[in-house]
N, C-alpha and C. Protein backbone atom coordinates (compact mmCIF):
# COMPACT_ATOMS: atom_id res chain seq x y z
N UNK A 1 12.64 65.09 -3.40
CA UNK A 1 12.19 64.04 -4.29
C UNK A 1 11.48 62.96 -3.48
N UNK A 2 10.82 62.73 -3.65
CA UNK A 2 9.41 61.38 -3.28
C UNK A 2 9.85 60.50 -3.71
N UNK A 3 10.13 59.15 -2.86
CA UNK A 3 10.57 57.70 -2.91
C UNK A 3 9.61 57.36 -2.88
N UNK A 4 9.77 55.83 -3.96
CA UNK A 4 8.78 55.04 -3.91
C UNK A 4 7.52 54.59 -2.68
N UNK A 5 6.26 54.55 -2.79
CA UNK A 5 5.87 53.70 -1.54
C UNK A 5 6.06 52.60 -1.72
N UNK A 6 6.43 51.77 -0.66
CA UNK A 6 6.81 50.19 -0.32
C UNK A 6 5.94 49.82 0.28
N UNK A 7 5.10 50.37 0.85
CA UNK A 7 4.09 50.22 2.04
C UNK A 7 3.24 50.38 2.49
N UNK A 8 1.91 49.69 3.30
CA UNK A 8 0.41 50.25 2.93
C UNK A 8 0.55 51.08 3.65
N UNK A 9 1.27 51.49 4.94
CA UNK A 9 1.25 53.04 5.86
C UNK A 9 1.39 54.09 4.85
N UNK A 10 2.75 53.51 3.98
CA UNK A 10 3.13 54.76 2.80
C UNK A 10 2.11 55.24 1.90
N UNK A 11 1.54 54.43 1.64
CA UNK A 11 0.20 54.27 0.49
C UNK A 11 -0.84 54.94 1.33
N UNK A 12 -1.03 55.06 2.43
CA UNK A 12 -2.26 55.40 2.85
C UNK A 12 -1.55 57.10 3.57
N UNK A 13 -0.68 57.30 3.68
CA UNK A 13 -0.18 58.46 4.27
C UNK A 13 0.05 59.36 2.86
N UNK A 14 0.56 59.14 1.39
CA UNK A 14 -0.11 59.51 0.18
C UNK A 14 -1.01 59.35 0.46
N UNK A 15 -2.26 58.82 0.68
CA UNK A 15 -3.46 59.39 -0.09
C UNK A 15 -4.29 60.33 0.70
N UNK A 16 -3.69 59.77 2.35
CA UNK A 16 -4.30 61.50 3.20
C UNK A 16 -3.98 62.50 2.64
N UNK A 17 -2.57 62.74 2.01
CA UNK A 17 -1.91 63.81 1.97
C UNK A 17 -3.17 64.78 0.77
N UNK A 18 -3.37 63.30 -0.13
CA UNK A 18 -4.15 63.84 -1.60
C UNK A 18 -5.52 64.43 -1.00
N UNK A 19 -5.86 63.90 -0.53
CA UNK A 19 -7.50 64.44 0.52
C UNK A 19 -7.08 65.96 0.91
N UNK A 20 -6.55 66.02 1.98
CA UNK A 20 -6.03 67.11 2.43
C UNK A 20 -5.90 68.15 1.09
N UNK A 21 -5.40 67.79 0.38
CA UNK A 21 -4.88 68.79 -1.46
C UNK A 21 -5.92 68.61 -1.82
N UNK A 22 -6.38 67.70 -2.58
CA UNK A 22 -8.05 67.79 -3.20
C UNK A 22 -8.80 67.18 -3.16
N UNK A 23 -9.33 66.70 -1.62
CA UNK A 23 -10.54 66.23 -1.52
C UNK A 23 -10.55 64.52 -1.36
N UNK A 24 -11.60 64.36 -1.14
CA UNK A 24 -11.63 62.34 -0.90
C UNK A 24 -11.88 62.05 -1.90
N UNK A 25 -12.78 62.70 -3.14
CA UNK A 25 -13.16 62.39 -4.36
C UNK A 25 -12.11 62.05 -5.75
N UNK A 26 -10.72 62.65 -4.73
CA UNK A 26 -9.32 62.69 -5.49
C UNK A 26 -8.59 61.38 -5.55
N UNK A 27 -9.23 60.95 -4.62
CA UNK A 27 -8.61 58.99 -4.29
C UNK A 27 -9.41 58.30 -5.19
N UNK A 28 -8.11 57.49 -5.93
CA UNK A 28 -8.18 56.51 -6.70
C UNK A 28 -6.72 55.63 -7.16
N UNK A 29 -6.82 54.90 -7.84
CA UNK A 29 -5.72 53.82 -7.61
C UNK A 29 -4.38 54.73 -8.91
N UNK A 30 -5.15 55.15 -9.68
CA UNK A 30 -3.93 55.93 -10.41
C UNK A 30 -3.75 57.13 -9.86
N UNK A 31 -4.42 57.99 -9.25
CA UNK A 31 -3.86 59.13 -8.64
C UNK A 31 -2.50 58.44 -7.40
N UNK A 32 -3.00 57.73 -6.69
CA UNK A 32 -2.14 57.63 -5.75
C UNK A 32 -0.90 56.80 -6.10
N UNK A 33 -0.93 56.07 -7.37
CA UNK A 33 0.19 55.11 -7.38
C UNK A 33 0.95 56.36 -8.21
N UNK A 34 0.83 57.46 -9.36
CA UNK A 34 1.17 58.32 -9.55
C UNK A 34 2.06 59.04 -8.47
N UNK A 35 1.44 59.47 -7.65
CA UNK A 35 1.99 60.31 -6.14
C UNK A 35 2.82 59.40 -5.28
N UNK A 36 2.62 58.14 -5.62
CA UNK A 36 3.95 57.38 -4.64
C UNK A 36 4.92 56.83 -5.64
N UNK A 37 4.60 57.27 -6.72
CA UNK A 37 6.00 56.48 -7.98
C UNK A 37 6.07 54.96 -8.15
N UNK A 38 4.96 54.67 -8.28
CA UNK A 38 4.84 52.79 -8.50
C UNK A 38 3.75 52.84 -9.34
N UNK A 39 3.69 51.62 -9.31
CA UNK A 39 2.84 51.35 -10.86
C UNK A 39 1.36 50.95 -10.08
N UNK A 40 0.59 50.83 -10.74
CA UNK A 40 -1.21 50.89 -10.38
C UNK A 40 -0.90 49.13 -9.58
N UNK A 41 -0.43 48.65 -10.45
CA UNK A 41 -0.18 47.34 -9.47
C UNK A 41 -0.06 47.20 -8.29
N UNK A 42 0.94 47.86 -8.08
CA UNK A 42 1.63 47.84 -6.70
C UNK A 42 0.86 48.45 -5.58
N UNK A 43 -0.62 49.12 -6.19
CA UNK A 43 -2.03 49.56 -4.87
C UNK A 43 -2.69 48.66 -5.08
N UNK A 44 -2.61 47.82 -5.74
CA UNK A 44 -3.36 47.06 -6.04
C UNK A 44 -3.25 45.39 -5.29
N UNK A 45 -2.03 45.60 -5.08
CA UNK A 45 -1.20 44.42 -4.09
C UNK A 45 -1.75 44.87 -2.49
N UNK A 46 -1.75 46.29 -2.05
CA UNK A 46 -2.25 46.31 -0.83
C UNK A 46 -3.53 46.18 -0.58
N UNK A 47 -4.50 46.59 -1.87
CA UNK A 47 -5.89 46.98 -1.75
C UNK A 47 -6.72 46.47 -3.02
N UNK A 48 -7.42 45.32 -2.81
CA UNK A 48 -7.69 44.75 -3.75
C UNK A 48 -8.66 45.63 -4.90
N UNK A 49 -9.06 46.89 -4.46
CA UNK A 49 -10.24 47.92 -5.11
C UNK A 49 -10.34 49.23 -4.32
N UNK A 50 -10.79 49.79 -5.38
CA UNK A 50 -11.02 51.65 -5.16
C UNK A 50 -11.42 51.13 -3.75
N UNK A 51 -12.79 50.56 -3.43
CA UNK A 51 -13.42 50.71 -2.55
C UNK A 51 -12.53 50.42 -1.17
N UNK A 52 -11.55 49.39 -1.11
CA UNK A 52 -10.78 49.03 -0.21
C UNK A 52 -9.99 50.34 0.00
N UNK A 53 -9.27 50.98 -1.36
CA UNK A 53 -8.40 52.23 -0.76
C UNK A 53 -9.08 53.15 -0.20
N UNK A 54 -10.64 53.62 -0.50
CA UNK A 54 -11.12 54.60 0.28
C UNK A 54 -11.45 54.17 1.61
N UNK A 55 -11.76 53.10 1.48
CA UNK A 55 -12.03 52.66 2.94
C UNK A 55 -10.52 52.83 4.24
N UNK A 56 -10.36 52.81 3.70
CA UNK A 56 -8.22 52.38 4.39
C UNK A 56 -8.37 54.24 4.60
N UNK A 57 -8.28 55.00 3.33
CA UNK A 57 -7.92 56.61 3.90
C UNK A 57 -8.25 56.56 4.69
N UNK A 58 -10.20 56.40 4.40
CA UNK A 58 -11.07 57.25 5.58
C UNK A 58 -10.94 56.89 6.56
N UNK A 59 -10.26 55.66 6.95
CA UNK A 59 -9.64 54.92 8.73
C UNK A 59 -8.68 55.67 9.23
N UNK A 60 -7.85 56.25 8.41
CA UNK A 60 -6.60 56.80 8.79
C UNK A 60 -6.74 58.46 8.73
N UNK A 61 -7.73 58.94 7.82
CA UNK A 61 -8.35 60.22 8.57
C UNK A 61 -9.00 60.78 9.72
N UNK A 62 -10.05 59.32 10.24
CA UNK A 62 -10.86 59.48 10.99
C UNK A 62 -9.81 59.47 12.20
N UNK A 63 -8.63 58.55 12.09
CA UNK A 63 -7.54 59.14 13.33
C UNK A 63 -7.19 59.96 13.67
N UNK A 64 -6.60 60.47 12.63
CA UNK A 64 -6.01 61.66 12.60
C UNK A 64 -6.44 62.29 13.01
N UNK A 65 -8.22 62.87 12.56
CA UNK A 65 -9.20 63.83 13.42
C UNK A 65 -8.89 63.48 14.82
N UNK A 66 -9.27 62.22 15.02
CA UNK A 66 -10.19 62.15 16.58
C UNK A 66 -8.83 61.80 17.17
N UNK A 67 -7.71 61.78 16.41
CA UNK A 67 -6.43 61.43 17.71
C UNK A 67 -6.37 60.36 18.49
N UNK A 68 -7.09 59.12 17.82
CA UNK A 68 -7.33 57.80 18.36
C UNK A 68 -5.51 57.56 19.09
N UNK A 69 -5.20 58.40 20.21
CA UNK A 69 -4.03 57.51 20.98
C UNK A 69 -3.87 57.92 21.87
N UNK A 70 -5.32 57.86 22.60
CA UNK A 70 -5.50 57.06 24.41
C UNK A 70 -5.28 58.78 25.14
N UNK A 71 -5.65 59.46 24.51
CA UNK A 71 -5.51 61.16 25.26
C UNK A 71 -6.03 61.27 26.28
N UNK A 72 -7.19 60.78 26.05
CA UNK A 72 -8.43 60.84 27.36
C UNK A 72 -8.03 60.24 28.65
N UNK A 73 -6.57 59.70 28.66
CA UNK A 73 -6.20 59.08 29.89
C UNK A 73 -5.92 60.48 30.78
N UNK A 74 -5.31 61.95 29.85
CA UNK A 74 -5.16 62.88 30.34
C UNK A 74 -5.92 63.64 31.31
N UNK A 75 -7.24 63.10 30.98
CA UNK A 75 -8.16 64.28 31.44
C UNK A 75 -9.02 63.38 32.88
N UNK A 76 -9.11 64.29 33.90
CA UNK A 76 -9.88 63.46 34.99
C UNK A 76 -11.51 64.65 34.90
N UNK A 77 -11.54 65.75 34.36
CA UNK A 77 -12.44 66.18 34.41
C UNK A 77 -13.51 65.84 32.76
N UNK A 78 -14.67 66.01 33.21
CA UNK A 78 -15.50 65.50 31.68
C UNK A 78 -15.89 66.88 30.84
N UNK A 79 -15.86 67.97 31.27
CA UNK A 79 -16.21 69.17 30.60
C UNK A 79 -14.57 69.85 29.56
N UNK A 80 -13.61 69.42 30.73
CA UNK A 80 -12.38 69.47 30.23
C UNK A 80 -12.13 68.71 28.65
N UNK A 81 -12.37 67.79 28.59
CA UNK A 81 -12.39 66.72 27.90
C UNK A 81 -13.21 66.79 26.69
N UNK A 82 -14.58 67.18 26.97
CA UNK A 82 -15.27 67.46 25.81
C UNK A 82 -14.80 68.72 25.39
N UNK A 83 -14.36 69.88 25.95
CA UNK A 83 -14.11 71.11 25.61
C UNK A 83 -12.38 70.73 24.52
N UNK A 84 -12.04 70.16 24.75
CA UNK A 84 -10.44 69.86 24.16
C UNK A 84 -10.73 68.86 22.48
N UNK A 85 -11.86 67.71 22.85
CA UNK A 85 -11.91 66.81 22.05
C UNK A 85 -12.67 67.81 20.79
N UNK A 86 -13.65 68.76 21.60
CA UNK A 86 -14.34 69.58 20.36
C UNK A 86 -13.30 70.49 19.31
N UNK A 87 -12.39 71.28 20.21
CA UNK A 87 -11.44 71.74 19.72
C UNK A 87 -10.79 71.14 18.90
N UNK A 88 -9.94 70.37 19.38
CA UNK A 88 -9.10 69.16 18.47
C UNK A 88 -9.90 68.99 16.77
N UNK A 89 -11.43 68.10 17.03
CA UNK A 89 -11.61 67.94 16.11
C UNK A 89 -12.04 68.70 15.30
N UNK A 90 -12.65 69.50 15.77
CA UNK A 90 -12.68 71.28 14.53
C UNK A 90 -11.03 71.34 14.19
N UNK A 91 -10.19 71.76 14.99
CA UNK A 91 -9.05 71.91 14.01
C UNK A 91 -8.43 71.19 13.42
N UNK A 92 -8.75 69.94 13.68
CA UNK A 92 -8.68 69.21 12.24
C UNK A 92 -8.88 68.62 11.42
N UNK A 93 -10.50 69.30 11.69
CA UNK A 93 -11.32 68.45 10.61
C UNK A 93 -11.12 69.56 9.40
N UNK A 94 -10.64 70.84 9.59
CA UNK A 94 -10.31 71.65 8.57
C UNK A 94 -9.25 71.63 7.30
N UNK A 95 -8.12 70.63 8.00
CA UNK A 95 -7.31 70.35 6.80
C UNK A 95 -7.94 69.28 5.87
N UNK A 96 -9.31 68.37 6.38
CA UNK A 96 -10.43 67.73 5.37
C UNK A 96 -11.42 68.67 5.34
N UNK A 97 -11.39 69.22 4.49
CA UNK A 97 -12.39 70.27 4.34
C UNK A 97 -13.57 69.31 3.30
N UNK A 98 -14.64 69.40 3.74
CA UNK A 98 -16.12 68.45 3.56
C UNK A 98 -15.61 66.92 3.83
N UNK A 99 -15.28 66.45 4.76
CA UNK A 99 -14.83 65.36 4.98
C UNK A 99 -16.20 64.38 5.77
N UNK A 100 -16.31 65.25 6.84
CA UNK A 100 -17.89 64.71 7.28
C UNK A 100 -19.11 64.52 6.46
N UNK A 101 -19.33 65.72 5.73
CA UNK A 101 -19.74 65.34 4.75
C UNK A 101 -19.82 64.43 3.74
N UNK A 102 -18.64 64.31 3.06
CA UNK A 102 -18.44 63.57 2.13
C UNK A 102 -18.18 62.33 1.81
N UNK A 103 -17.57 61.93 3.21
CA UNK A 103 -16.98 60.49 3.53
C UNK A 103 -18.47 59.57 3.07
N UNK A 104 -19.45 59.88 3.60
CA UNK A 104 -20.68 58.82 3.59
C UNK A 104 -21.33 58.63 2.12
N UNK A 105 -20.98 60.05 1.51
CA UNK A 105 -21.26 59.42 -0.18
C UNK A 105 -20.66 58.94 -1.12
N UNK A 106 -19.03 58.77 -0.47
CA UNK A 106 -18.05 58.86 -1.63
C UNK A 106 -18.30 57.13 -2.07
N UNK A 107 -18.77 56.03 -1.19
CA UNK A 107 -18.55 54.90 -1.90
C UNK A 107 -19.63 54.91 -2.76
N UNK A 108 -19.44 54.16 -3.57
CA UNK A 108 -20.87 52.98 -4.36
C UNK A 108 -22.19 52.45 -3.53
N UNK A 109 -23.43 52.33 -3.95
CA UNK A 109 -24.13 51.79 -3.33
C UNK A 109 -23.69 50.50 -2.51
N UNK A 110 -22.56 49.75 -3.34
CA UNK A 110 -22.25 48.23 -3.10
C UNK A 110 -21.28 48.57 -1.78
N UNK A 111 -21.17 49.72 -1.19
CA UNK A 111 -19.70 49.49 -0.18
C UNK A 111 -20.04 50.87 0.52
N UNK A 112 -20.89 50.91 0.85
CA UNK A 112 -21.78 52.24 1.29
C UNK A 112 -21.83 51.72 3.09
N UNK A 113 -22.26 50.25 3.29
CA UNK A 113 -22.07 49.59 4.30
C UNK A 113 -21.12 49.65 5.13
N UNK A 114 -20.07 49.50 4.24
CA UNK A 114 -18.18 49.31 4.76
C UNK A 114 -18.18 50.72 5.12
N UNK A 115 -17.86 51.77 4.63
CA UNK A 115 -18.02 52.93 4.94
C UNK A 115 -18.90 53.54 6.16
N UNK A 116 -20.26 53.02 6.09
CA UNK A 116 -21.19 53.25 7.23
C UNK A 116 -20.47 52.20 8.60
N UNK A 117 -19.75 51.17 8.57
CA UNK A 117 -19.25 50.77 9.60
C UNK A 117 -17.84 51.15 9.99
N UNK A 118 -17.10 51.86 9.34
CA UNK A 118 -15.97 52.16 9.46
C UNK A 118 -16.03 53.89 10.52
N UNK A 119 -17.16 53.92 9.95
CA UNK A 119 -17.70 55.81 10.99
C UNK A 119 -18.42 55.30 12.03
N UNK A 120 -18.97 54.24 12.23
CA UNK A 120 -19.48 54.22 13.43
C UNK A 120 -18.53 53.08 14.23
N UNK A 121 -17.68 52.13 13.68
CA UNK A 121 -16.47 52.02 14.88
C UNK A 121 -15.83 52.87 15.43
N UNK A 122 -15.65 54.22 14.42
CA UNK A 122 -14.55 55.57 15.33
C UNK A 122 -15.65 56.25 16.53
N UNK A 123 -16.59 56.33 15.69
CA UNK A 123 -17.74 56.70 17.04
C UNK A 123 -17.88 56.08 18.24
N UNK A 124 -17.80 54.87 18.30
CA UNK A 124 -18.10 53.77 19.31
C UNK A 124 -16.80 54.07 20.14
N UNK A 125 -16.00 53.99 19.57
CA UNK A 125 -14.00 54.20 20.19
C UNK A 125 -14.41 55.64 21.12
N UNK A 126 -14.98 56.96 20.29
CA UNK A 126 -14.49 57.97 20.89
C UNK A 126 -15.80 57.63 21.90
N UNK A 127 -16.75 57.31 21.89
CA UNK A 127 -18.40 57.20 22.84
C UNK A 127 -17.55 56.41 24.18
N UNK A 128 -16.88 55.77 24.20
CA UNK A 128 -16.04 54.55 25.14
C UNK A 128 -14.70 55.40 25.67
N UNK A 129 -14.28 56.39 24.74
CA UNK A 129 -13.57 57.34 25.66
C UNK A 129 -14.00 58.30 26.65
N UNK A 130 -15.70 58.76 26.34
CA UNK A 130 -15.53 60.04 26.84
C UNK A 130 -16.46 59.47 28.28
N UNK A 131 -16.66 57.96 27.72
CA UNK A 131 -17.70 57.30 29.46
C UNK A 131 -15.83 57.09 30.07
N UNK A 132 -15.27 56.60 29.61
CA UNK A 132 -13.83 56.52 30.97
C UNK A 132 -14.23 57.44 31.93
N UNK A 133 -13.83 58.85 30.74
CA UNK A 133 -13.58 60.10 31.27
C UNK A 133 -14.45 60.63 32.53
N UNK A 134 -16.06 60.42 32.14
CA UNK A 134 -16.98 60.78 32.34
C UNK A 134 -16.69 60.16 34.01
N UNK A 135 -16.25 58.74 33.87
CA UNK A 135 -16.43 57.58 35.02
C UNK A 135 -15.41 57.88 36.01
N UNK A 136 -14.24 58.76 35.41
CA UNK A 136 -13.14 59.37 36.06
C UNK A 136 -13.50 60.66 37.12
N UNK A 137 -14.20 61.50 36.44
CA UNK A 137 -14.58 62.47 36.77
C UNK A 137 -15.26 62.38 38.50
N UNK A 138 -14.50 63.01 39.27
CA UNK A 138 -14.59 62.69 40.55
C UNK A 138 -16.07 63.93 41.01
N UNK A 139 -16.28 64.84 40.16
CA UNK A 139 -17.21 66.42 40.71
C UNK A 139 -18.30 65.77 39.93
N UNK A 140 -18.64 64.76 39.90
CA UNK A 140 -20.04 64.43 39.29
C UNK A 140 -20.67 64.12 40.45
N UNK A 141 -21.84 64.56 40.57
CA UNK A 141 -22.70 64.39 41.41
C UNK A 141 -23.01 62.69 41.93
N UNK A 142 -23.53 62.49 42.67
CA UNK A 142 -23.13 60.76 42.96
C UNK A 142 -25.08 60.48 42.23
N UNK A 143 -25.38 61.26 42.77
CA UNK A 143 -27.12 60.96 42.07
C UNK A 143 -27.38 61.34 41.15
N UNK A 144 -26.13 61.51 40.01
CA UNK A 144 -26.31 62.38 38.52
C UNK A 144 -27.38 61.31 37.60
N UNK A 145 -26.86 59.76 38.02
CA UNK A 145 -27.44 58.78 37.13
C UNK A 145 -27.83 58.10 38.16
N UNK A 146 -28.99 57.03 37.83
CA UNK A 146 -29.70 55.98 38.09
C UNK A 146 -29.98 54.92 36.92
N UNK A 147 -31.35 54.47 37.47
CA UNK A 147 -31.33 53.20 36.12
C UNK A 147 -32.24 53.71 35.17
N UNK A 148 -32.54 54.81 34.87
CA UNK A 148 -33.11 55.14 33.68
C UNK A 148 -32.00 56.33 32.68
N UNK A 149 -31.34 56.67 33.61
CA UNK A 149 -30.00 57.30 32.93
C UNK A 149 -29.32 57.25 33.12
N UNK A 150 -28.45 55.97 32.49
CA UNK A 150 -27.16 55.72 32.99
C UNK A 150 -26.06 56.39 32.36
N UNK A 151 -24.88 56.22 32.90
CA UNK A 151 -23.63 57.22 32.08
C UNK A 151 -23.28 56.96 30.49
N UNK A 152 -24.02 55.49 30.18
CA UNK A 152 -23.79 55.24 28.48
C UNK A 152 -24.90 55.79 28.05
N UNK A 153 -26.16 55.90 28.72
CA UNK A 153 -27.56 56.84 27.97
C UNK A 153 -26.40 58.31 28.02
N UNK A 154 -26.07 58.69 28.56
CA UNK A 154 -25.83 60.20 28.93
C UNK A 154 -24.82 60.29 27.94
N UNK A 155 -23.92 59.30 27.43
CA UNK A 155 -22.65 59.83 26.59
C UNK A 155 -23.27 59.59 25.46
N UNK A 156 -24.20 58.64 25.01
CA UNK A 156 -25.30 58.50 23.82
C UNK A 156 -25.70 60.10 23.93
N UNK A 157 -26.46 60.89 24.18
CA UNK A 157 -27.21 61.93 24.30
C UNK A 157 -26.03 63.15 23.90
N UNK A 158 -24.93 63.41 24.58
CA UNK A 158 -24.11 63.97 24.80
C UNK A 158 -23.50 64.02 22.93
N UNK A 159 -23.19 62.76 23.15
CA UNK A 159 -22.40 62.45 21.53
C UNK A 159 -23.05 62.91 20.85
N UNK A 160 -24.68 62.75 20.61
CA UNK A 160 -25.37 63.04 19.74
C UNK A 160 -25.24 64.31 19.27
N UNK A 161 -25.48 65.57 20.40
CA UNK A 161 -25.16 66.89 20.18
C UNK A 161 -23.99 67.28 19.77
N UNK A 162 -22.99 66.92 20.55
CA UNK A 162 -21.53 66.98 20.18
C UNK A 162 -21.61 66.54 18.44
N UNK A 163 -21.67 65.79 17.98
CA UNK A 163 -21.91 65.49 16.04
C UNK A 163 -22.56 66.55 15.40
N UNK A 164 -23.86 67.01 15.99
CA UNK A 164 -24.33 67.82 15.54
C UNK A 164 -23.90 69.40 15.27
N UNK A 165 -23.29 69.73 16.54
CA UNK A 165 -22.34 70.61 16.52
C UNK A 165 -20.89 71.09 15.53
N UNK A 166 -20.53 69.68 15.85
CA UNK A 166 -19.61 69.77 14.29
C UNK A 166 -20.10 69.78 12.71
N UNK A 167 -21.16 68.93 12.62
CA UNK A 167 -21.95 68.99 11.39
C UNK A 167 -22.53 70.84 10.74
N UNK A 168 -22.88 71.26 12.39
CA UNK A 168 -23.37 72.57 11.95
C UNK A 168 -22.27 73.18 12.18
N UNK A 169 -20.84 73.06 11.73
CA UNK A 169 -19.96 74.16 11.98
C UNK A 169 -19.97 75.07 13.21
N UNK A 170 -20.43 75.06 14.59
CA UNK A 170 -20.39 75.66 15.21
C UNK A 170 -19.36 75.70 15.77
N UNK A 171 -18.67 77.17 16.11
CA UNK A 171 -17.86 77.76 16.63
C UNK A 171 -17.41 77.57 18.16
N UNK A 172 -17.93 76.93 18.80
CA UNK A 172 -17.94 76.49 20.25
C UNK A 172 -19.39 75.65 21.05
N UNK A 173 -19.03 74.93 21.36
CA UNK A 173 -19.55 73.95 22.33
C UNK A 173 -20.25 74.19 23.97
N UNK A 174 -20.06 75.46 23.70
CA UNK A 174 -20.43 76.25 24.97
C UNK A 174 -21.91 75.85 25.71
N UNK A 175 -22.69 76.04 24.82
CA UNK A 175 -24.29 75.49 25.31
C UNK A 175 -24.33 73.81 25.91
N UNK A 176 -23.72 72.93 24.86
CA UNK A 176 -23.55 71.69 25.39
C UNK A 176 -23.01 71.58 26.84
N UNK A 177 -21.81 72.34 26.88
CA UNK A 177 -20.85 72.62 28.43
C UNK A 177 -21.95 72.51 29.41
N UNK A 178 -22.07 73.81 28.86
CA UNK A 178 -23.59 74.34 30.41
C UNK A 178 -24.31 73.30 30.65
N UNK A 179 -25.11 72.42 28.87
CA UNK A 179 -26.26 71.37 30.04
C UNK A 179 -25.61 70.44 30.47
N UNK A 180 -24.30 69.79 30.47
CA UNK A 180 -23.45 68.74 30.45
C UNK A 180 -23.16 69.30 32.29
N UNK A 181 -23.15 70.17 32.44
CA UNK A 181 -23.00 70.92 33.71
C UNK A 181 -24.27 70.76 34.62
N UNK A 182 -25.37 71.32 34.18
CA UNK A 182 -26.69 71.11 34.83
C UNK A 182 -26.91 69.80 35.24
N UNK A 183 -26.68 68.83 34.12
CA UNK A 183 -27.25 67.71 34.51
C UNK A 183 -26.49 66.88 35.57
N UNK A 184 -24.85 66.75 35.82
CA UNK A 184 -24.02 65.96 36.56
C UNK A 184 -23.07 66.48 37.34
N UNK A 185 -23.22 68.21 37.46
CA UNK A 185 -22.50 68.37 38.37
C UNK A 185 -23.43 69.16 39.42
């Protein structure tokens, strides 16, 4: 039996759950106060509007994917690292199935913004993990970068493909590896 939510973690851990079951398009203030046993009010006390609760999931999905908790301290190699982070987020970007997709149309024109900044803070977070990594990485060539390509041009470039990769469903990251290889080691 399902206890009340008391709580915006609770409230927002219902409504991953509902994503995960049917989709982001499934979030709304009566589905989820339904699924936590409180009254529409009581989402309404954490989240002043639809737009606030979708915004709140999609923060707490985009974790979940990308595992926002400091992993990358693990890794001293950068191929290691991208090879694990690609993994990771393919497997779990599958329990959001069209999530990449979908996240960027689900608001209103009016909150389309909030949404567009809420995906590119997780971007910026993981772009700032993988330069640590990158900066960690002791088998990088010492003349890999200069001042026309520095290691934030290179994780810009890098990221870029890496998105694309996931966007096109591809099955492995392998090609990226290799030029990620050519160019710095």
């Amino acid at each position: 039996m399902n206890l009340p939510a008391t709580s915006k973690e609770e409230i927002l851990e219902v409504s991953r759950k509902i994503v995960i079951k049917e989709g982001l398009f499934a979030i709304n203030m009566r589905t989820v106060a339904n699924e936590c046993k409180v009254a529409v009010g009581s989402i309404y006390n954490y989240f002043p509007s639809k737009a606030d609760l979708v915004s709140a999931t999609i923060e707490v999905i985009w974790k979940d994917i990308l595992h926002m908790t400091g992993g990358y301290f693990d890794f001293i190699n950068f191929k290691d690292y991208l090879t694990w982070l690609f993994e990771s987020i393919k497997e779990s970007g599958k329990k959001y199935s069209e999530f990449f997709t979908v996240h960027s149309i689900i608001f209103s024109d009016n909150d389309k913004e909030k949404g567009r900044q809420i995906m590119e803070q997780y971007f910026e977070d993981l772009k700032m993990d993988l330069l640590i990594v990158l900066e960690k990485d002791v088998d990088v060539r010492p003349d890999a970068f200069n001042e026309i390509l520095t290691p934030a041009i290179f994780i810009d470039y890098v990221f870029t493909i890496f998105i694309s990769l996931l966007l096109d469903s591809q099955s492995d990251c392998k090609a990226l590896l290799e030029l990620v290889s050519s160019c710095i080691y």
